[in-house]
PDB file of N, CA and C in Angstrom:
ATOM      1  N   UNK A   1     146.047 -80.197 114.572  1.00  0.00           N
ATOM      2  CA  UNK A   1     145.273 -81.236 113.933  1.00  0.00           C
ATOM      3  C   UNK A   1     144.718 -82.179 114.983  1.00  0.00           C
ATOM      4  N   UNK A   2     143.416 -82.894 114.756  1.00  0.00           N
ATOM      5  CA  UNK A   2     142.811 -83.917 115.998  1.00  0.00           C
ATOM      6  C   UNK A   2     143.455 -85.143 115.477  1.00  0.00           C
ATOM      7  N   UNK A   3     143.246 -85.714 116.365  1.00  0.00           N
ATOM      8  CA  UNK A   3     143.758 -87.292 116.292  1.00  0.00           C
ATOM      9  C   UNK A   3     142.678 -88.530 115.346  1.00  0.00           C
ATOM     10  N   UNK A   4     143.481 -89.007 115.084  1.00  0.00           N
ATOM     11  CA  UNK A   4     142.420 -89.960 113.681  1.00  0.00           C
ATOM     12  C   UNK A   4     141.285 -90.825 114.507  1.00  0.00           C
ATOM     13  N   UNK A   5     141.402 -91.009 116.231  1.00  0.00           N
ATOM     14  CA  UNK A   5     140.389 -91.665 116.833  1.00  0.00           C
ATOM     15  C   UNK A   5     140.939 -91.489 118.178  1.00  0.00           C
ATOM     16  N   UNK A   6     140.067 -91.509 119.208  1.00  0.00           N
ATOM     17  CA  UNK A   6     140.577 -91.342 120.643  1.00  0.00           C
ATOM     18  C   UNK A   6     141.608 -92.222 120.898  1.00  0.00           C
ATOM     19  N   UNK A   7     142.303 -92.051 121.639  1.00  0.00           N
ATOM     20  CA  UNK A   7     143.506 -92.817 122.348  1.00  0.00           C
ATOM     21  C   UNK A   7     142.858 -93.826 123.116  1.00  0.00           C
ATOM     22  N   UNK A   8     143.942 -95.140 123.057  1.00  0.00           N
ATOM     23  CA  UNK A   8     143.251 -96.677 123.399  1.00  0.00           C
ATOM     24  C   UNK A   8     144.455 -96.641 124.819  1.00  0.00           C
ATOM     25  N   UNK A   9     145.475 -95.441 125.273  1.00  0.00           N
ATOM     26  CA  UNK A   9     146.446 -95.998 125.702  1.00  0.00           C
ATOM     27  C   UNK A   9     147.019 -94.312 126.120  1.00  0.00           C
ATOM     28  N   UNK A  10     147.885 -94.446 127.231  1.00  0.00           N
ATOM     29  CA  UNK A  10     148.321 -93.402 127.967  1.00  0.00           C
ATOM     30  C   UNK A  10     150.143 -93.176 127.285  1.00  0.00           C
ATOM     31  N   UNK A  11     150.126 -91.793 126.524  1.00  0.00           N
ATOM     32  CA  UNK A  11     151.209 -91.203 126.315  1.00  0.00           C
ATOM     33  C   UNK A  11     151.933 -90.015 126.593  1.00  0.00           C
ATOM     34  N   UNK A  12     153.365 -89.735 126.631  1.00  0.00           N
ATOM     35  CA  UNK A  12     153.498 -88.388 127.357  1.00  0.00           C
ATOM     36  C   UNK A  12     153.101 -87.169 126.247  1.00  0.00           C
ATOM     37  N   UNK A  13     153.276 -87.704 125.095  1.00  0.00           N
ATOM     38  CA  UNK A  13     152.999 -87.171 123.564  1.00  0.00           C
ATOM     39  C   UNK A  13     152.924 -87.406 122.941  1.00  0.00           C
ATOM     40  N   UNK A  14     151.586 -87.342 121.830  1.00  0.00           N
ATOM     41  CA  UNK A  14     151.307 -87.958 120.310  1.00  0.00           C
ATOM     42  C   UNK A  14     151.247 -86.371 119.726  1.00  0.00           C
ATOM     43  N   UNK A  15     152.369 -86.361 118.602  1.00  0.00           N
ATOM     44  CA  UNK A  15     151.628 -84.904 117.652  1.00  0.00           C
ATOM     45  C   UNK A  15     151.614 -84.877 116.490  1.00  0.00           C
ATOM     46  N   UNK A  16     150.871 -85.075 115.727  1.00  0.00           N
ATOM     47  CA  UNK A  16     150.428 -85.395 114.120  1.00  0.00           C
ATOM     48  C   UNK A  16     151.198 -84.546 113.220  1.00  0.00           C
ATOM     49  N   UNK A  17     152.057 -85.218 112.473  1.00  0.00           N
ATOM     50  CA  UNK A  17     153.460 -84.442 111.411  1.00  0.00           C
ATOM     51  C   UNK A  17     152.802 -84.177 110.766  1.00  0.00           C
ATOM     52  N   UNK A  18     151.675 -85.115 109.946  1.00  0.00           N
ATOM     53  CA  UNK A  18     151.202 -85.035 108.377  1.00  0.00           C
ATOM     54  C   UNK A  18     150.029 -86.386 108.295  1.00  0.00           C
ATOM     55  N   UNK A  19     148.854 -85.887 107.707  1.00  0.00           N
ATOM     56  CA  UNK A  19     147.844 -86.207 107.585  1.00  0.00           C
ATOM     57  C   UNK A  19     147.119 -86.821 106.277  1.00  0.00           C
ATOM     58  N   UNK A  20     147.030 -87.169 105.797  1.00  0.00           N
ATOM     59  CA  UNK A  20     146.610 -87.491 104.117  1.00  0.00           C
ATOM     60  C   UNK A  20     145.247 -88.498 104.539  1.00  0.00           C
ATOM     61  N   UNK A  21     145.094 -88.500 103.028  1.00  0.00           N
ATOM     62  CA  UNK A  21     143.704 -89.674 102.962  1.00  0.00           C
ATOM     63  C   UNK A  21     144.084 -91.443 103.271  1.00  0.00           C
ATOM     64  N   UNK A  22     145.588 -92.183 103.119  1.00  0.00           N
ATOM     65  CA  UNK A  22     146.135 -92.700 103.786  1.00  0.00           C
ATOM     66  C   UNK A  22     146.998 -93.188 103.816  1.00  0.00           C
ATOM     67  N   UNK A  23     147.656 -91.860 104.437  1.00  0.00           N
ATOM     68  CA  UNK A  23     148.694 -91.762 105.490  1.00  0.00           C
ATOM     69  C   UNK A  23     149.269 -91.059 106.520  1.00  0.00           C
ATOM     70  N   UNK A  24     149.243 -90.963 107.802  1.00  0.00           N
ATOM     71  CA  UNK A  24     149.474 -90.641 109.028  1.00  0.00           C
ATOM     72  C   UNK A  24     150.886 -90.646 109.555  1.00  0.00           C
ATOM     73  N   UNK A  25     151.655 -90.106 109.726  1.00  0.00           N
ATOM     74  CA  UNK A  25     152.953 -89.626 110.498  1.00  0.00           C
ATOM     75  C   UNK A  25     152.435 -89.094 111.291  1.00  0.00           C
ATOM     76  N   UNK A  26     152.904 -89.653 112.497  1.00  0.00           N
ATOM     77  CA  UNK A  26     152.842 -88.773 113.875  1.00  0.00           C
ATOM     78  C   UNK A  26     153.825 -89.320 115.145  1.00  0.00           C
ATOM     79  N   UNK A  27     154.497 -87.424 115.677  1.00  0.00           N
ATOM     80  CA  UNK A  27     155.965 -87.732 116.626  1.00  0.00           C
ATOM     81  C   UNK A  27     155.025 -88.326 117.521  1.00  0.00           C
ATOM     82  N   UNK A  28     155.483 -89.237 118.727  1.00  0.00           N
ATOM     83  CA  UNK A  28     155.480 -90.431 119.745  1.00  0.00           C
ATOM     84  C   UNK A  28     156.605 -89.472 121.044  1.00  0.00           C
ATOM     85  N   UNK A  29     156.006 -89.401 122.128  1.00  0.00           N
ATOM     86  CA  UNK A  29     157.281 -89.110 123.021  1.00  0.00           C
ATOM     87  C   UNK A  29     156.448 -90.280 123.891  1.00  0.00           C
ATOM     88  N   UNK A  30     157.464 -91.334 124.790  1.00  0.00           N
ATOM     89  CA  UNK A  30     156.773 -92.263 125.746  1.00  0.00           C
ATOM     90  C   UNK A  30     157.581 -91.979 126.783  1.00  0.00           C
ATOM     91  N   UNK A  31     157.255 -91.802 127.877  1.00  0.00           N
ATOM     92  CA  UNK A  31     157.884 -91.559 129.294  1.00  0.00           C
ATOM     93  C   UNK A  31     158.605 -92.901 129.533  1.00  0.00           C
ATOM     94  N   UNK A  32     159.256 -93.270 130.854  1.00  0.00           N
ATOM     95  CA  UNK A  32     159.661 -94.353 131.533  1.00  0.00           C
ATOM     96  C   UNK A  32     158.669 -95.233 131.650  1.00  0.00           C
ATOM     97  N   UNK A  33     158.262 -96.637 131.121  1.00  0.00           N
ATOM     98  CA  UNK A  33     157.069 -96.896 131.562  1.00  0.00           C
ATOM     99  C   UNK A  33     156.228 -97.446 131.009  1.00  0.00           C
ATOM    100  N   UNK A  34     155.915 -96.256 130.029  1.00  0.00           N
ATOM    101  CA  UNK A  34     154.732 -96.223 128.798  1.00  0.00           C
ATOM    102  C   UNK A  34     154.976 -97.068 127.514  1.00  0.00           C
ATOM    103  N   UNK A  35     153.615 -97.086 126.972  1.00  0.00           N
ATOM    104  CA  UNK A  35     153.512 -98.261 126.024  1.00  0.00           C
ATOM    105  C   UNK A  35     152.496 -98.319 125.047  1.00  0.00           C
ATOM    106  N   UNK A  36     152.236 -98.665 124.043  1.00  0.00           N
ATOM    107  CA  UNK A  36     151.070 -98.332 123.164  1.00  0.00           C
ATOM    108  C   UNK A  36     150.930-100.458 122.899  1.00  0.00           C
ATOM    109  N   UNK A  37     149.734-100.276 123.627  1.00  0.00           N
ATOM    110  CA  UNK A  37     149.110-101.918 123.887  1.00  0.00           C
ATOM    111  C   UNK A  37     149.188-102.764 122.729  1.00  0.00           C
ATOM    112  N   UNK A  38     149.302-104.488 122.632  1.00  0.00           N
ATOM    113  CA  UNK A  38     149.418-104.999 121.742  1.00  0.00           C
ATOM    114  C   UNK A  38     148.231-104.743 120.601  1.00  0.00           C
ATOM    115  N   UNK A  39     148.492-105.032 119.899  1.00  0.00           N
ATOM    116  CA  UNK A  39     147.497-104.325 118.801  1.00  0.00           C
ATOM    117  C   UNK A  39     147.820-104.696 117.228  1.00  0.00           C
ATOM    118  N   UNK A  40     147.076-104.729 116.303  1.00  0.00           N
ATOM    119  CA  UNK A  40     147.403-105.098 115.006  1.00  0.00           C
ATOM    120  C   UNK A  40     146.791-104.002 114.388  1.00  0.00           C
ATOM    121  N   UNK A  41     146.917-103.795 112.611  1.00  0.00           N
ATOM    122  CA  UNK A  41     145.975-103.336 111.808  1.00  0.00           C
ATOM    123  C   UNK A  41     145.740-103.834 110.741  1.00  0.00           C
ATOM    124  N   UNK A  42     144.877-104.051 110.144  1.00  0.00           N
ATOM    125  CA  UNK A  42     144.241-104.383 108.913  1.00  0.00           C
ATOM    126  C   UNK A  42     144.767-104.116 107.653  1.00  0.00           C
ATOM    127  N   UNK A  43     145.117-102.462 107.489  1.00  0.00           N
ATOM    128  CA  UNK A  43     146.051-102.311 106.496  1.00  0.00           C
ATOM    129  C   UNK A  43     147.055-101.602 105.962  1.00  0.00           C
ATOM    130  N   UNK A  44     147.352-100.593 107.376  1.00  0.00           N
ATOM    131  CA  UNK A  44     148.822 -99.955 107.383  1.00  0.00           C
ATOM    132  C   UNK A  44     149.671-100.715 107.608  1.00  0.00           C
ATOM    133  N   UNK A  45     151.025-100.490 107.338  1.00  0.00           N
ATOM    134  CA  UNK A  45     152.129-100.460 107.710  1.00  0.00           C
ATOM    135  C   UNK A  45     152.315 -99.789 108.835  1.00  0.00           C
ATOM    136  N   UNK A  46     152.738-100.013 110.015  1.00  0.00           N
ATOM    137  CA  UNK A  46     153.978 -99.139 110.647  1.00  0.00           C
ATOM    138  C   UNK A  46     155.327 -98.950 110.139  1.00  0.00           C
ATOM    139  N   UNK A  47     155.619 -97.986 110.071  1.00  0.00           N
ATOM    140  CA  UNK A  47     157.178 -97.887 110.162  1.00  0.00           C
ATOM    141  C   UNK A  47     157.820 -96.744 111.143  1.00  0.00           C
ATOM    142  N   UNK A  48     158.812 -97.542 112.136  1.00  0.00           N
ATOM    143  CA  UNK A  48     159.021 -96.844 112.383  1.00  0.00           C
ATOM    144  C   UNK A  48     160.365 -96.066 112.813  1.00  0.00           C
ATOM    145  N   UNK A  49     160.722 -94.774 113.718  1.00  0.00           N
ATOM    146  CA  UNK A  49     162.301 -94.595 113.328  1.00  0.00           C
ATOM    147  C   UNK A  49     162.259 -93.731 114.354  1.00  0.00           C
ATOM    148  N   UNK A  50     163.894 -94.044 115.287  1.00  0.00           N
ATOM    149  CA  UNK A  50     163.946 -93.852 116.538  1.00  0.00           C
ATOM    150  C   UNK A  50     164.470 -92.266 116.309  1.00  0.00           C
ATOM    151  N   UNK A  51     163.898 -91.888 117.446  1.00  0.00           N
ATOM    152  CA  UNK A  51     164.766 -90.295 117.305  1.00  0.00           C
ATOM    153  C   UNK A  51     165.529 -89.880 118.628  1.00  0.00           C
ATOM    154  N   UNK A  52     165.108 -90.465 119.687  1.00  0.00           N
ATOM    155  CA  UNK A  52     165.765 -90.560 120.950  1.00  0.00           C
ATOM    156  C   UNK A  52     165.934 -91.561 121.962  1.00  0.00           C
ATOM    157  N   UNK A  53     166.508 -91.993 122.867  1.00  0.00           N
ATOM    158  CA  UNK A  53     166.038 -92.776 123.723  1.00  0.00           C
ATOM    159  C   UNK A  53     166.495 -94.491 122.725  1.00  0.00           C
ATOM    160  N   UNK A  54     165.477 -95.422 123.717  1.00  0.00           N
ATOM    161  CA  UNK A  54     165.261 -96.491 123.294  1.00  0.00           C
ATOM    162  C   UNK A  54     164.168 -96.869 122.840  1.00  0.00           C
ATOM    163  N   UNK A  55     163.422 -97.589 121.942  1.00  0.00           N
ATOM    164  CA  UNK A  55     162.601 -97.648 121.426  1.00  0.00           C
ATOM    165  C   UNK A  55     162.313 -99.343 121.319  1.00  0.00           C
ATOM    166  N   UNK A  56     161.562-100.266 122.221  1.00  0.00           N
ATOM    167  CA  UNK A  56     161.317-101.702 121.742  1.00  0.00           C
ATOM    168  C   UNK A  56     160.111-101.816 121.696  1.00  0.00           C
ATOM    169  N   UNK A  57     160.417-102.880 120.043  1.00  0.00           N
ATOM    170  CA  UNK A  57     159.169-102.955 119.417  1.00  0.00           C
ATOM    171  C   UNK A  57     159.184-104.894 119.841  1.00  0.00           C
ATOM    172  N   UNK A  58     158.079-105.311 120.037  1.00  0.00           N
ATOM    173  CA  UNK A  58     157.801-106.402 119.981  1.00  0.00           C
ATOM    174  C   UNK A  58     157.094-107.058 119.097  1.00  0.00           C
ATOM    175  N   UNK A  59     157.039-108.580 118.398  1.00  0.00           N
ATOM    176  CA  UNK A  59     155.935-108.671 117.740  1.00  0.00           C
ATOM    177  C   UNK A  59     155.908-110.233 118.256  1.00  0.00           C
ATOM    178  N   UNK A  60     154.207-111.182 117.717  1.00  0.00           N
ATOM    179  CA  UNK A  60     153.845-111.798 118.170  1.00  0.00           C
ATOM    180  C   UNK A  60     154.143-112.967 116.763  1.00  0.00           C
ATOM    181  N   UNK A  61     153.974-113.905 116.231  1.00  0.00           N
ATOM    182  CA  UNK A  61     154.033-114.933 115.069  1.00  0.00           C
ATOM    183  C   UNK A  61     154.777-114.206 113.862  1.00  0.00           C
ATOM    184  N   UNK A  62     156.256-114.265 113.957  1.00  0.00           N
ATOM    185  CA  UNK A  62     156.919-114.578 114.718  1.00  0.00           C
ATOM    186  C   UNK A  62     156.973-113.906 116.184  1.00  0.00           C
ATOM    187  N   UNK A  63     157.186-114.105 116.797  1.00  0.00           N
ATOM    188  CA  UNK A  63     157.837-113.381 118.140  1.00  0.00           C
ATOM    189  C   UNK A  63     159.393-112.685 117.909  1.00  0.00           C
ATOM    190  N   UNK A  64     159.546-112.116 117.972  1.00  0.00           N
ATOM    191  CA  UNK A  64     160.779-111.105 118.217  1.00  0.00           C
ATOM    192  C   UNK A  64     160.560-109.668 118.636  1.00  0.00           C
ATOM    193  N   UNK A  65     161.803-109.477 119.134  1.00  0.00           N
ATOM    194  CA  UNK A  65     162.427-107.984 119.886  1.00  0.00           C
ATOM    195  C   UNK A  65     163.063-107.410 119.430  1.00  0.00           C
ATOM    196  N   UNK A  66     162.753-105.945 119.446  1.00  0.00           N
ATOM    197  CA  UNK A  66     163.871-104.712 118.571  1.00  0.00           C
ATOM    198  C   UNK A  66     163.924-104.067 119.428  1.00  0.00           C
ATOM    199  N   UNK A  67     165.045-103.459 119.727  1.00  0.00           N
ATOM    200  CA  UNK A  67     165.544-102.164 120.596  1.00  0.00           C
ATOM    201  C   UNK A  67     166.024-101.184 119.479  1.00  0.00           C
ATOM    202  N   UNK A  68     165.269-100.015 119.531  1.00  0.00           N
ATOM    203  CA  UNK A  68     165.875 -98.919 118.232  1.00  0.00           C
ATOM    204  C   UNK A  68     166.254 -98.013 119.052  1.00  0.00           C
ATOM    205  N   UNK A  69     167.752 -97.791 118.518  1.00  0.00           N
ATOM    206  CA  UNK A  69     168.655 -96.462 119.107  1.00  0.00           C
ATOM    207  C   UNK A  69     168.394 -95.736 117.954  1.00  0.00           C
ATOM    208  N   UNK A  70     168.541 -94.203 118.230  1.00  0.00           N
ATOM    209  CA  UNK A  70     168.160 -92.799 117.728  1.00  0.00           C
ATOM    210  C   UNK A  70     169.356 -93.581 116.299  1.00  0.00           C
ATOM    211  N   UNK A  71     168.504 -93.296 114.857  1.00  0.00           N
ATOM    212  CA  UNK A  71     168.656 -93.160 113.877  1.00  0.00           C
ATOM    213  C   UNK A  71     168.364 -94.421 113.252  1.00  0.00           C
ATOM    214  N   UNK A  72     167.915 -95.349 114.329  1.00  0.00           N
ATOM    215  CA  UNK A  72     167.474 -96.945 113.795  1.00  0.00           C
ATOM    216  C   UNK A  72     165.742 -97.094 113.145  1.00  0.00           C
ATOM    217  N   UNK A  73     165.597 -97.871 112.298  1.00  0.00           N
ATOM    218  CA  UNK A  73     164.284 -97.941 112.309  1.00  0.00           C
ATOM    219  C   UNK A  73     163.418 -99.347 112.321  1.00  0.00           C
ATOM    220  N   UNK A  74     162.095 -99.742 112.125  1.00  0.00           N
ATOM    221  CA  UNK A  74     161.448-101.038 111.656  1.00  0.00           C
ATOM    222  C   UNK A  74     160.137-100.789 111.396  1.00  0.00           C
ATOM    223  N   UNK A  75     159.763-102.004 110.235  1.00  0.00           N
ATOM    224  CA  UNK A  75     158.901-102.209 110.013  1.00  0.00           C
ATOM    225  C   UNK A  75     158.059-103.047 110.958  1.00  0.00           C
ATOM    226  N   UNK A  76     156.352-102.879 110.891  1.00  0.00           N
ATOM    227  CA  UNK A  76     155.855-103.901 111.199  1.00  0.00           C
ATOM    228  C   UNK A  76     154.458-103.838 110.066  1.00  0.00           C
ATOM    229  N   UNK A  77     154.125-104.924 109.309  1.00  0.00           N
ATOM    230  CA  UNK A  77     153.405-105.353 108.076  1.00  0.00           C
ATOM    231  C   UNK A  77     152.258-105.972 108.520  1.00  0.00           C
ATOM    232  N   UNK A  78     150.891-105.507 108.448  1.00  0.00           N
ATOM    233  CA  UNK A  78     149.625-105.604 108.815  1.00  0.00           C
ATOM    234  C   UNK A  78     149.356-107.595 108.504  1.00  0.00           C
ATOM    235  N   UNK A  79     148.569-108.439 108.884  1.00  0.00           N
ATOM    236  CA  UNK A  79     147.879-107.643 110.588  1.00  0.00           C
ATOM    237  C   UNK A  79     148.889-108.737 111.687  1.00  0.00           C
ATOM    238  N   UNK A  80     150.435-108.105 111.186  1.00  0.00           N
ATOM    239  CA  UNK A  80     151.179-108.610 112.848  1.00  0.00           C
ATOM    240  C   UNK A  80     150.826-108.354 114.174  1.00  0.00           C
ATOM    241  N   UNK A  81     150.602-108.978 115.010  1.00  0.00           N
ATOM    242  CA  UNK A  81     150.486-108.148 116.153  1.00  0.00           C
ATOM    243  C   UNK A  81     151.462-107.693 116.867  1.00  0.00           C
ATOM    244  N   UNK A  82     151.486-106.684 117.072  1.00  0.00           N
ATOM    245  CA  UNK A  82     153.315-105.558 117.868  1.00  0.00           C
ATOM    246  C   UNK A  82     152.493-105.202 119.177  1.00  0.00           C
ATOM    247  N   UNK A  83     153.511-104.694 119.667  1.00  0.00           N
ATOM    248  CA  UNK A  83     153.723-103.729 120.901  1.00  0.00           C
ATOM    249  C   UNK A  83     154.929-102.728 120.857  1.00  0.00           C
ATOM    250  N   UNK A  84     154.909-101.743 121.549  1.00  0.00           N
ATOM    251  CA  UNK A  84     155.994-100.419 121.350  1.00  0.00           C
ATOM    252  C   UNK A  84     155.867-100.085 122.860  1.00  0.00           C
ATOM    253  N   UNK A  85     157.387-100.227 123.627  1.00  0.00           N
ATOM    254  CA  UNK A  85     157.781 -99.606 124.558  1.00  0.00           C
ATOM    255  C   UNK A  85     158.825 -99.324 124.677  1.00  0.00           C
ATOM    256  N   UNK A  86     158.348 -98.012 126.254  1.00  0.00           N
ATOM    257  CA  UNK A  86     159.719 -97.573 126.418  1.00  0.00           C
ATOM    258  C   UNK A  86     161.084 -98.225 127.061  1.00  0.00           C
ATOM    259  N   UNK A  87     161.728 -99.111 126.663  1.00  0.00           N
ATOM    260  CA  UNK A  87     162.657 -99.904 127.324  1.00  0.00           C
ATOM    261  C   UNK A  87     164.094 -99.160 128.253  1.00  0.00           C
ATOM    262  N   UNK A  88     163.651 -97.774 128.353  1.00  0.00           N
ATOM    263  CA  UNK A  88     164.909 -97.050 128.991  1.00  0.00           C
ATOM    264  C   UNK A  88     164.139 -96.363 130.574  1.00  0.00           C
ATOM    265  N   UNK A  89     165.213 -95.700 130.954  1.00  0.00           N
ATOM    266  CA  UNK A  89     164.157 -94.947 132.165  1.00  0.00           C
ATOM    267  C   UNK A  89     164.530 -93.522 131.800  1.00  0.00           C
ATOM    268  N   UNK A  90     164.656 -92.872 130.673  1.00  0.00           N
ATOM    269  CA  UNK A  90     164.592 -91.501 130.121  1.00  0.00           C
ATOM    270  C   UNK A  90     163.446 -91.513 129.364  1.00  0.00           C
ATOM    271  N   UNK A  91     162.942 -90.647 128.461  1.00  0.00           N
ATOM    272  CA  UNK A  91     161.834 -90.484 127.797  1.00  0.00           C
ATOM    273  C   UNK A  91     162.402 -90.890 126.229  1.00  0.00           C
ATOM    274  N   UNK A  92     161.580 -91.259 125.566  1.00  0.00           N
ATOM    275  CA  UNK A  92     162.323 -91.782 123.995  1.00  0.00           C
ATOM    276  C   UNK A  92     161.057 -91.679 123.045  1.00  0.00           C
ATOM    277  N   UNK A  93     161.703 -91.141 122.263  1.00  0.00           N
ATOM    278  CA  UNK A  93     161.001 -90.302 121.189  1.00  0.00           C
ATOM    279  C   UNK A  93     161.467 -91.161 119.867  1.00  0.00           C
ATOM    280  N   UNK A  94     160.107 -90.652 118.529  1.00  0.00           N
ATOM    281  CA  UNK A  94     159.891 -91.809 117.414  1.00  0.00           C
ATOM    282  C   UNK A  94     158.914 -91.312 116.835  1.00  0.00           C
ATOM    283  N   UNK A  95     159.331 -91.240 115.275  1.00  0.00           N
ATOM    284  CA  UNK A  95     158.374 -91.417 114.105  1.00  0.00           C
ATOM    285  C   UNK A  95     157.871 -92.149 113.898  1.00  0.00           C
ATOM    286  N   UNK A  96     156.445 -92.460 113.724  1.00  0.00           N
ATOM    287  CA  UNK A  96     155.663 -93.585 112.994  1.00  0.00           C
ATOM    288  C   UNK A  96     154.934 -93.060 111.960  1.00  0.00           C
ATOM    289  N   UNK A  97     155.247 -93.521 111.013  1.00  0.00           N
ATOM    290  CA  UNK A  97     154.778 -93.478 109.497  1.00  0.00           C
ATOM    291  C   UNK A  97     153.732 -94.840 109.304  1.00  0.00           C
ATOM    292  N   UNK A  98     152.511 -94.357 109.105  1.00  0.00           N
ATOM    293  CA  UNK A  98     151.399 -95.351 108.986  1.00  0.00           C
ATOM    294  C   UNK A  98     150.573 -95.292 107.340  1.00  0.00           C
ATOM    295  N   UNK A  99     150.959 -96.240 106.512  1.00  0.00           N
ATOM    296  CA  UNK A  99     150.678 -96.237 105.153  1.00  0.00           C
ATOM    297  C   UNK A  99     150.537 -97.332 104.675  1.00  0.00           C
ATOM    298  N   UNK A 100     150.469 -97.722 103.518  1.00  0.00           N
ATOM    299  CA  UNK A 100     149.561 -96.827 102.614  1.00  0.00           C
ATOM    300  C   UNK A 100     148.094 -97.684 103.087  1.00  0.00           C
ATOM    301  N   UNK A 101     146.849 -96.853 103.063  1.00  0.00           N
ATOM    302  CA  UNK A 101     145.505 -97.286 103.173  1.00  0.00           C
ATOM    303  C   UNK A 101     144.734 -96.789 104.382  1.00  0.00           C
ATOM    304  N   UNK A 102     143.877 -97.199 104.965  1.00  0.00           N
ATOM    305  CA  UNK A 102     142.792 -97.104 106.116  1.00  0.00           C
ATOM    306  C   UNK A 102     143.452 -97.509 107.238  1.00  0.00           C
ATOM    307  N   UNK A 103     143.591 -96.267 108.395  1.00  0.00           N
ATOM    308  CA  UNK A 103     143.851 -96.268 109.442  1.00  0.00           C
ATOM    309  C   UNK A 103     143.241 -97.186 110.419  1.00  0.00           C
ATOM    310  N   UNK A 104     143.273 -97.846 110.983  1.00  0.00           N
ATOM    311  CA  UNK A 104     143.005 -98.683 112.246  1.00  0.00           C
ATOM    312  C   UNK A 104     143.745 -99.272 113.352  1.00  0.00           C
ATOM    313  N   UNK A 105     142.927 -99.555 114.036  1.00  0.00           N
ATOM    314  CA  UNK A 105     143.685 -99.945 115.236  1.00  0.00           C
ATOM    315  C   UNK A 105     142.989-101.234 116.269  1.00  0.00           C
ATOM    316  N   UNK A 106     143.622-102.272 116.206  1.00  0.00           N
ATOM    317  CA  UNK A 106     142.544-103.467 116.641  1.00  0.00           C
ATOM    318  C   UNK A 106     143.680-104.169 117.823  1.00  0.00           C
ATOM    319  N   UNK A 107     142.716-103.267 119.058  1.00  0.00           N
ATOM    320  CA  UNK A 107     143.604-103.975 120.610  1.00  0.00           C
ATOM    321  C   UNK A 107     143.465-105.514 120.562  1.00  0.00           C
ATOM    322  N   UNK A 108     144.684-105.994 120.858  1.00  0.00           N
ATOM    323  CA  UNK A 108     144.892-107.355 121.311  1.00  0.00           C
ATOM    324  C   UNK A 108     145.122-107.928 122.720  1.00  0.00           C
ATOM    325  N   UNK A 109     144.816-109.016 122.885  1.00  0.00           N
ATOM    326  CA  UNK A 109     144.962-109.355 124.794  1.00  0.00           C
ATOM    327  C   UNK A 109     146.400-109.486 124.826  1.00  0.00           C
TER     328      UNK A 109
END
């Protein structure tokens, strides 16, 4: 399957679970390092759920930090602005479930 829009951001792996009119699951592998840039959306949800590794999610108003160990998960509720990195120096892997509605993606500084 192609990707719902070019990549805004460097990953070791994005691979699309499941596709619908809207909603998007797709596995995440992020190297040591890597990061998917601050960013909001309009009217998905993220959710998401660790499968390996460490997984920190950041968000901006409020501000807070999540570290997800394999079987943990979180929300983040449109239009928060997050960030998702890899907070380990192994590779860490993650479901993101993006629902219900119109996919987007709006980079933040």
């Amino acid at each position: 399957m192609s990707e719902v829009q070019p990549q805004l951001y460097q990953a070791k792996k994005i691979s699309v679970v499941a596709k619908g009119a809207d909603v998007l699951v797709r596995e995440y592998v992020l190297g040591p390092g890597e990061s998917i840039p601050w960013h909001h959306h309009t009217q998905v949800t993220d959710h998401y759920y660790a499968l390996e590794g460490r997984v920190r999610i950041e968000t901006r108003a409020p501000a807070l930090r999540r570290e997800l160990n394999p079987g943990a998960s979180a929300t983040v509720a449109p239009p928060m602005a997050h960030h998702v990195s890899n907070s380990s120096g192994k590779p860490c892997r993650f479901l993101l479930i993006q629902g219900v509605g119109q996919y987007d993606f709006i980079k933040e500084e």
